[in-house]
C-alpha atoms as a PDB file:
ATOM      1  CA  UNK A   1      -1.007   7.519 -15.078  1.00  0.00           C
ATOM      2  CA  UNK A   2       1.364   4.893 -13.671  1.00  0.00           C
ATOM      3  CA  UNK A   3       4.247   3.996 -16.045  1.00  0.00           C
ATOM      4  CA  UNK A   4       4.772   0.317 -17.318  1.00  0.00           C
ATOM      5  CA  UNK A   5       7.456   0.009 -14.936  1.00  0.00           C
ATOM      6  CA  UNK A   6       5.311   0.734 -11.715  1.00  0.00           C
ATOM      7  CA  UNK A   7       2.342  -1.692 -12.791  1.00  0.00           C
ATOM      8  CA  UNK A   8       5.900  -4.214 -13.557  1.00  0.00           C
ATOM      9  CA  UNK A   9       6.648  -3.314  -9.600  1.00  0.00           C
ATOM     10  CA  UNK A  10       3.071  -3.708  -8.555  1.00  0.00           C
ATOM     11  CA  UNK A  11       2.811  -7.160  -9.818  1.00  0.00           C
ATOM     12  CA  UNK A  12       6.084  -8.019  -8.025  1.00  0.00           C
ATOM     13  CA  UNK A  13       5.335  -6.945  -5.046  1.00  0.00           C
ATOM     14  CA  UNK A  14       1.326  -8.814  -4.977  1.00  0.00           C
ATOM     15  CA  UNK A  15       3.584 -12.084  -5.888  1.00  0.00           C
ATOM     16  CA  UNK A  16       6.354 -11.419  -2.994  1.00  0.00           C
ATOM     17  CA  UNK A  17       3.086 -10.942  -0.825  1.00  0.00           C
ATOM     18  CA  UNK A  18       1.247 -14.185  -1.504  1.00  0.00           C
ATOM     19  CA  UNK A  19       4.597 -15.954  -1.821  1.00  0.00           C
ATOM     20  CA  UNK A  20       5.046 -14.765   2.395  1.00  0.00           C
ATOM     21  CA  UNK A  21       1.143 -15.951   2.691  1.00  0.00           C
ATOM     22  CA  UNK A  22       1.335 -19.080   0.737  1.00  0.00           C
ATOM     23  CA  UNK A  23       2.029 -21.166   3.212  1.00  0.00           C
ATOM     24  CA  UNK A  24      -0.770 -20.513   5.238  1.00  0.00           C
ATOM     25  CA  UNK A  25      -3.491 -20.953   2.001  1.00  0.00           C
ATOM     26  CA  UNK A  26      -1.702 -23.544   0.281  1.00  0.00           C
ATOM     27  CA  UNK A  27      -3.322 -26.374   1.925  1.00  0.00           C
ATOM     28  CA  UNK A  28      -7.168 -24.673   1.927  1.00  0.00           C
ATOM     29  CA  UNK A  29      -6.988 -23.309  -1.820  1.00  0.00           C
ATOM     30  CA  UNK A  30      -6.207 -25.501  -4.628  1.00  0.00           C
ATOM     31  CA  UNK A  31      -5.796 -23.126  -7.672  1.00  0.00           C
ATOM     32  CA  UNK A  32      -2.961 -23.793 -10.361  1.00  0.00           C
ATOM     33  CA  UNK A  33      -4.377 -21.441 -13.280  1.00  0.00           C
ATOM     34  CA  UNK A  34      -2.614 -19.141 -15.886  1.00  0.00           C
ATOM     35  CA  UNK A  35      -3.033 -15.378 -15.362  1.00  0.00           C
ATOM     36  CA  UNK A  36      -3.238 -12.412 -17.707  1.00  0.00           C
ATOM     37  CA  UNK A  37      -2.609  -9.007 -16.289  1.00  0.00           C
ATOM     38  CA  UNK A  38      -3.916  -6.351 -18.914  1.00  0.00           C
ATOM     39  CA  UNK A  39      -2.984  -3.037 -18.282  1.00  0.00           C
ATOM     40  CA  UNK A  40      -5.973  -1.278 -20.682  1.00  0.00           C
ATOM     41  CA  UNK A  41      -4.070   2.755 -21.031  1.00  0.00           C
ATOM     42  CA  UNK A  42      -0.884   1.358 -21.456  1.00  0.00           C
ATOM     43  CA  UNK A  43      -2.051  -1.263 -24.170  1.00  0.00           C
ATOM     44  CA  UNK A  44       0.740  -3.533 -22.165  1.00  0.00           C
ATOM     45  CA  UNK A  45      -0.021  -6.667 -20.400  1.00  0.00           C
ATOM     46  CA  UNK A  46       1.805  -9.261 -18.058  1.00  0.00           C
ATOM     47  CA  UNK A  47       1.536 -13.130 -17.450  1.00  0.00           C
ATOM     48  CA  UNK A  48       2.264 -15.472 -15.199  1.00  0.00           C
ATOM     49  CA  UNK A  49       0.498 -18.530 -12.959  1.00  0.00           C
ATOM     50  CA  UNK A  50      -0.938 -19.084  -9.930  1.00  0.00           C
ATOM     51  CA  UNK A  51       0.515 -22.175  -8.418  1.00  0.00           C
ATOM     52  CA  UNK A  52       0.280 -23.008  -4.656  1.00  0.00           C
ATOM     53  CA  UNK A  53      -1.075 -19.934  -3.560  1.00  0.00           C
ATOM     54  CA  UNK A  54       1.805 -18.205  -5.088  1.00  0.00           C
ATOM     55  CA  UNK A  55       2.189 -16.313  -8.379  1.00  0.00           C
ATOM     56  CA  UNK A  56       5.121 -17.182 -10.334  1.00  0.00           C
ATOM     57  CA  UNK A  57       6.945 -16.914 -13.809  1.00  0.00           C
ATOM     58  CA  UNK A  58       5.967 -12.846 -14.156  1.00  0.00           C
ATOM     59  CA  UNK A  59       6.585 -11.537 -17.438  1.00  0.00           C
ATOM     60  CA  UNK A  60       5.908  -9.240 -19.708  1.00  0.00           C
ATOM     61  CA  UNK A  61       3.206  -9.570 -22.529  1.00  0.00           C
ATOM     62  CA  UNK A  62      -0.126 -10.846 -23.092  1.00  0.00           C
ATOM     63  CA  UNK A  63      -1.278 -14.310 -22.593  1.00  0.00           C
ATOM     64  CA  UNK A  64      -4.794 -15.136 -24.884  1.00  0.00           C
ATOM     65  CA  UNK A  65      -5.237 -18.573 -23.521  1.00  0.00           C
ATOM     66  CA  UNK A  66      -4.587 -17.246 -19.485  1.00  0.00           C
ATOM     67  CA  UNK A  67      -7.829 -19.235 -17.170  1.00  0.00           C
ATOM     68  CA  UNK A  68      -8.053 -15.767 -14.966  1.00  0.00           C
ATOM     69  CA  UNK A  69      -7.614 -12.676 -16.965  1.00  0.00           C
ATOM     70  CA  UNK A  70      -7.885  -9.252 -14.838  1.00  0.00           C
ATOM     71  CA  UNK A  71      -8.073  -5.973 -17.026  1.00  0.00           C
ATOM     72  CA  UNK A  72      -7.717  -2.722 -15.292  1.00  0.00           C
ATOM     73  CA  UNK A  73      -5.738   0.815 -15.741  1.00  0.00           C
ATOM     74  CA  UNK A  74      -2.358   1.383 -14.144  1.00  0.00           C
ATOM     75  CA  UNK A  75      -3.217   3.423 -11.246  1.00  0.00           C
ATOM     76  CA  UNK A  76      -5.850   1.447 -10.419  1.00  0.00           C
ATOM     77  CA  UNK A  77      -3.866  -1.490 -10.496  1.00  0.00           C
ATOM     78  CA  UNK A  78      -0.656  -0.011  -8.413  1.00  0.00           C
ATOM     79  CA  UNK A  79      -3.745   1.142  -6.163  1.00  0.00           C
ATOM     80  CA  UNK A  80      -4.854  -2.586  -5.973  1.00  0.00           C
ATOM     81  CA  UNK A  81      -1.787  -3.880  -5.113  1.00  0.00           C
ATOM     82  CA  UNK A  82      -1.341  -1.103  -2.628  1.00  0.00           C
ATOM     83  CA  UNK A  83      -4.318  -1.398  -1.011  1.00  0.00           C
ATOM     84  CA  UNK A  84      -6.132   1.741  -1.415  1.00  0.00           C
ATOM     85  CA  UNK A  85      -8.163   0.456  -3.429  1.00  0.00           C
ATOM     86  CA  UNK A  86     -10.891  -2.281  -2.268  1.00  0.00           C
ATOM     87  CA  UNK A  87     -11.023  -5.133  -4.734  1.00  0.00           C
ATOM     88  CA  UNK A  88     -15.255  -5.410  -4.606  1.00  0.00           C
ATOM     89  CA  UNK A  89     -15.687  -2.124  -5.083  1.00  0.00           C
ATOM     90  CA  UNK A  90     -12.869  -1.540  -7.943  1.00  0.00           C
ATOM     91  CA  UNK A  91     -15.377  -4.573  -9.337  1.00  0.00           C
ATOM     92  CA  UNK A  92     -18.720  -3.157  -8.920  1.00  0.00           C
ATOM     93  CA  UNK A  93     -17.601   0.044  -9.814  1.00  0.00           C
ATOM     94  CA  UNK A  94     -16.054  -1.339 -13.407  1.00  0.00           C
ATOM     95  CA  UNK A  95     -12.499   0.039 -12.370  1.00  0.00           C
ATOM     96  CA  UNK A  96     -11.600  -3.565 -12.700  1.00  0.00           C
ATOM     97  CA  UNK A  97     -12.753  -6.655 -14.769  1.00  0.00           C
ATOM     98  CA  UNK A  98     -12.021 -10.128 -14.297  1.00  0.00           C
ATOM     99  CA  UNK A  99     -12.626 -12.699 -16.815  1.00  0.00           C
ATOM    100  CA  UNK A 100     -12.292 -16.346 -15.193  1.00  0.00           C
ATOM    101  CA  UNK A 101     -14.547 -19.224 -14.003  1.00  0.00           C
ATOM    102  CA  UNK A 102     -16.676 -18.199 -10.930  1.00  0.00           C
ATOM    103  CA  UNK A 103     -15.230 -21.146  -8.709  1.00  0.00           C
ATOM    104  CA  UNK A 104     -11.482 -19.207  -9.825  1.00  0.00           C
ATOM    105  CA  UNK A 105     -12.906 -16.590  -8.240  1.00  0.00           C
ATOM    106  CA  UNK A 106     -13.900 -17.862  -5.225  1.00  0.00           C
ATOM    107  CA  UNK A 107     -10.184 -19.364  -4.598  1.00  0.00           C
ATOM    108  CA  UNK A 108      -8.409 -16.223  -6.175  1.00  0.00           C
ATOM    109  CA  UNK A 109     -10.059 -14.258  -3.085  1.00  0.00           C
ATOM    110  CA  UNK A 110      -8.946 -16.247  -0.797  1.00  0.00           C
ATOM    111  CA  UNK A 111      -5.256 -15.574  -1.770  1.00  0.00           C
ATOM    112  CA  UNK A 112      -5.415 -12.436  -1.869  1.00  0.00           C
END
């Protein structure tokens, strides 16, 4: 089991990665949503938004009211972020859930 700190890193390093892509997506994806990162064997969660292409304003805690809202365990989450761990098959397989509007979802992939 990853430790609160590693998912904490994870997240980091996913927004230091679409911060170097952003420029490249910002003009093709228009997404400006709130995001809620729930961690579900930690009972710990992170926030933050997605704002031209880039995710900003990480911290920790829940957010209820977050648009996109991604629920997941922390090694599957620091494998996410990694990439050993493909992000359609983490889906289909239930290793991660998603909770946003299906047009969100369509834009969120193309950030990624």
């Amino acid at each position: 089991m990853a430790s609160v700190d590693e998912c904490r890193q994870a997240l980091h390093d996913l927004a230091a990665r679409m911060d170097a892509n952003a420029a490249k997506v910002r003009d093709h994806v228009n997404l400006e949503r709130t995001l809620a990162c729930r961690i579900s064997d930690l009972d710990c969660a992170f926030h933050g938004r997605i704002s031209d292409g880039r995710l900003l304003d990480l911290a920790d805690g829940d957010d209820p009211d977050a648009k996109i809202a991604l629920t997941t365990t922390s090694d599957d989450l620091v494998s996410l972020v990694a990439g050993h761990l493909d992000v359609p098959r983490a889906l289909a397989a239930r290793r991660v859930s998603v909770d946003a509007n299906p047009f969100d979802l369509l834009k969120l992939r193309k950030l990624l």
